[in-house]
N, C-alpha and C. Protein backbone atom coordinates (compact mmCIF):
# COMPACT_ATOMS: atom_id res chain seq x y z
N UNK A 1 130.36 -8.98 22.93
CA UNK A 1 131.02 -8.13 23.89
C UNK A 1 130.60 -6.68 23.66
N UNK A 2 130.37 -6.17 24.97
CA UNK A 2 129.89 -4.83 24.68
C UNK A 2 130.72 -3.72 25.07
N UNK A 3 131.22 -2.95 24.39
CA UNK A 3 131.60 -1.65 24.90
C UNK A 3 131.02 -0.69 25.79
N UNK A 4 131.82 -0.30 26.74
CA UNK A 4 131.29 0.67 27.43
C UNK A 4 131.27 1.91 27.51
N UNK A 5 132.16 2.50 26.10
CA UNK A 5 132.51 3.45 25.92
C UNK A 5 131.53 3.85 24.06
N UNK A 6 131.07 4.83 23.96
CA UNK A 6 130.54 4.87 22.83
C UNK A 6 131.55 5.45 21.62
N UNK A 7 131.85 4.44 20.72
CA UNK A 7 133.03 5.56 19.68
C UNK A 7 132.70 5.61 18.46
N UNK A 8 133.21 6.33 17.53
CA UNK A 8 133.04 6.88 16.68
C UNK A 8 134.28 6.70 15.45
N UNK A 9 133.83 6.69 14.27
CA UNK A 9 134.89 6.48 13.26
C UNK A 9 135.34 7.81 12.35
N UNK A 10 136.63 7.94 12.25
CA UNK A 10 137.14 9.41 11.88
C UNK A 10 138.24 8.69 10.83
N UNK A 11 138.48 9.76 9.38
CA UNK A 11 139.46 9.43 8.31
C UNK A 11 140.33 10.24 8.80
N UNK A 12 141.83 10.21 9.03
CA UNK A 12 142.70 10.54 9.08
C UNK A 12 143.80 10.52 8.06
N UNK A 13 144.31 11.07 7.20
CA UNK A 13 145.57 11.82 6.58
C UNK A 13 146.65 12.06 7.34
N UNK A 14 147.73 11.40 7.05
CA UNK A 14 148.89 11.65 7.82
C UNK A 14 150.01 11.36 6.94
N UNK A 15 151.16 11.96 6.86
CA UNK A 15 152.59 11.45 6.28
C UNK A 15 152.82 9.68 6.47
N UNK A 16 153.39 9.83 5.33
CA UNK A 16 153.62 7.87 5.17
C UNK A 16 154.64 7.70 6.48
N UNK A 17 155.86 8.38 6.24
CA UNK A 17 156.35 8.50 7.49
C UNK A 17 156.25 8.37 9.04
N UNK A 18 155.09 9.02 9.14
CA UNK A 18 154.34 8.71 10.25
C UNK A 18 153.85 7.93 10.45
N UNK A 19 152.76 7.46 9.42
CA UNK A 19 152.28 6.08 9.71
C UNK A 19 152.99 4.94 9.70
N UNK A 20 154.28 4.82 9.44
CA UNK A 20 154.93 3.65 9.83
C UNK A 20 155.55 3.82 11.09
N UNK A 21 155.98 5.03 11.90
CA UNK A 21 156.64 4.96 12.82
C UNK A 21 155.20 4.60 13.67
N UNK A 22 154.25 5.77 13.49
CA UNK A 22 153.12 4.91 14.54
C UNK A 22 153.17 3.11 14.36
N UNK A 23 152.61 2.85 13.48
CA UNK A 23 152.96 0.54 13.43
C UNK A 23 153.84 0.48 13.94
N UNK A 24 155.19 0.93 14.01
CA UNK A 24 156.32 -0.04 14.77
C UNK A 24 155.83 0.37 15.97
N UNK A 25 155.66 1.83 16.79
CA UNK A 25 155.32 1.95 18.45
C UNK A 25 154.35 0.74 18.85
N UNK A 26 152.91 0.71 17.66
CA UNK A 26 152.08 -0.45 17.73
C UNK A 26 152.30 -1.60 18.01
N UNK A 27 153.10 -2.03 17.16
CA UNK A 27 153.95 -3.56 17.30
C UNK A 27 154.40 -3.52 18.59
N UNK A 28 155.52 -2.61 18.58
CA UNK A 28 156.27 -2.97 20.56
C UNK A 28 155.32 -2.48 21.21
N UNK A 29 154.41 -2.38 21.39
CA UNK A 29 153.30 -1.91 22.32
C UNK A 29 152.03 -3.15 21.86
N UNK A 30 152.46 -4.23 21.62
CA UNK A 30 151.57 -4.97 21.05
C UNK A 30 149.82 -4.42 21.31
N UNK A 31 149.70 -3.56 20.25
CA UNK A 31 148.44 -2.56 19.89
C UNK A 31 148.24 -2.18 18.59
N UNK A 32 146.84 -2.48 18.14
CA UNK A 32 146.94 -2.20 16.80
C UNK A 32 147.36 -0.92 16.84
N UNK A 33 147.01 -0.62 15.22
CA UNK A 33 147.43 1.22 14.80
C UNK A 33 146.87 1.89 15.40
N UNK A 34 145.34 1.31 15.66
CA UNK A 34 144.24 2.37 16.02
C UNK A 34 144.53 2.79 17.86
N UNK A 35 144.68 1.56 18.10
CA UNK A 35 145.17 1.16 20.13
C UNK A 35 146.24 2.36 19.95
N UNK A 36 147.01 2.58 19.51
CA UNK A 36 148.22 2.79 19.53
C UNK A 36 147.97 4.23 19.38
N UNK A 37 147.27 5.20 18.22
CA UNK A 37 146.62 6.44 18.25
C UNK A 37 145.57 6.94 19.02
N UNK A 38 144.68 6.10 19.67
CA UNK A 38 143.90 6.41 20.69
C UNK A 38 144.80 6.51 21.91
N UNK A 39 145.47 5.78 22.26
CA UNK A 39 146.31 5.82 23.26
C UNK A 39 147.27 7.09 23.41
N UNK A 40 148.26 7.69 22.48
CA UNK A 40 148.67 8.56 22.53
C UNK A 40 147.56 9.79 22.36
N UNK A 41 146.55 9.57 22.04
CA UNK A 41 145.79 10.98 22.37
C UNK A 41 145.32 10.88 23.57
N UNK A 42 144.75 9.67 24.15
CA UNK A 42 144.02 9.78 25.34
C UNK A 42 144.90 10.16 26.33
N UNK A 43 146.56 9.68 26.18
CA UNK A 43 147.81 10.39 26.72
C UNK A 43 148.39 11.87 26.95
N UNK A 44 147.80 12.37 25.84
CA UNK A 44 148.22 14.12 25.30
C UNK A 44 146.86 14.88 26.11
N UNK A 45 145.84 13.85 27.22
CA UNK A 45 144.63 15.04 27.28
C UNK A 45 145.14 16.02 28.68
N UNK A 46 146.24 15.68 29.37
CA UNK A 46 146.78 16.73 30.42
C UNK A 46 147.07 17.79 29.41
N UNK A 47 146.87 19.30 29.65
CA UNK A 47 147.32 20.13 29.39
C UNK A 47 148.49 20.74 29.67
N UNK A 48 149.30 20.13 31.34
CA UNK A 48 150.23 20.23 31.97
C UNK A 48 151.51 19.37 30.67
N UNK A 49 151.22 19.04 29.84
CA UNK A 49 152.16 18.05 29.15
C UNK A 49 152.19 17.87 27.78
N UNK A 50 151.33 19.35 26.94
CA UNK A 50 151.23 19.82 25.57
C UNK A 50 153.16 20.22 25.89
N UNK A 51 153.99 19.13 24.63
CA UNK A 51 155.30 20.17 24.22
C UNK A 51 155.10 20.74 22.91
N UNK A 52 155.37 22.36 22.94
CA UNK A 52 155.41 23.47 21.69
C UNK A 52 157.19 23.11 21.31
N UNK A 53 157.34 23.14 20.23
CA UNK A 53 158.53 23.45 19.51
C UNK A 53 158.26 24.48 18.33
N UNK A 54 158.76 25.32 18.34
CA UNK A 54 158.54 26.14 17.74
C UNK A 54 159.55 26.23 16.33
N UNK A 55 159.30 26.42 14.84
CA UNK A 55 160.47 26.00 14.08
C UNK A 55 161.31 26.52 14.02
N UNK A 56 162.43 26.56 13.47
CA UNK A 56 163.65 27.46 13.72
C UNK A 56 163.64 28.35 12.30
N UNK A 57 164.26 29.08 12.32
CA UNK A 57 164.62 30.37 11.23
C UNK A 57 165.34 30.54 10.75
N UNK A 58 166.08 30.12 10.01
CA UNK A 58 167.52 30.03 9.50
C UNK A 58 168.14 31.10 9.43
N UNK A 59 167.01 32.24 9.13
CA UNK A 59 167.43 33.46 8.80
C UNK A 59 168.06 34.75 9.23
N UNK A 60 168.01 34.14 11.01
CA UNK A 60 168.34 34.90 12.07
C UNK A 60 169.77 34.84 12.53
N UNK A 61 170.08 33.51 11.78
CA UNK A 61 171.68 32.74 11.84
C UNK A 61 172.36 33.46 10.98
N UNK A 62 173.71 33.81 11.69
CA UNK A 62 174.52 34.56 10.94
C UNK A 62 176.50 34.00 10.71
């Protein structure tokens, strides 16, 4: 079977944390890890639909 798309292999570092919540989305999305991270990026490529959170400051709280 041939792909029609040409891809490429990349090491990624991420919180353990993360990588398990990504597997479970995987699982109910029956998609591996990788399906499952390609997918949410190929998802994030509108620019109309980058969300910023910006962190909070504790310090401003009084």
């Amino acid at each position: 079977m041939e792909h029609s798309k040409k891809t490429t292999s990349i090491q990624v570092r991420m919180p353990d944390d993360l990588k398990a919540w990504l597997k479970n989305k995987a699982s109910q999305n029956f998609r591996s890890l990788n399906g499952e991270i390609v997918a949410r990026l190929e998802g994030g490529k509108d620019p109309l639909v980058i969300e910023v959170t910006p962190k909070s400051d504790d310090s401003d709280t009084e």
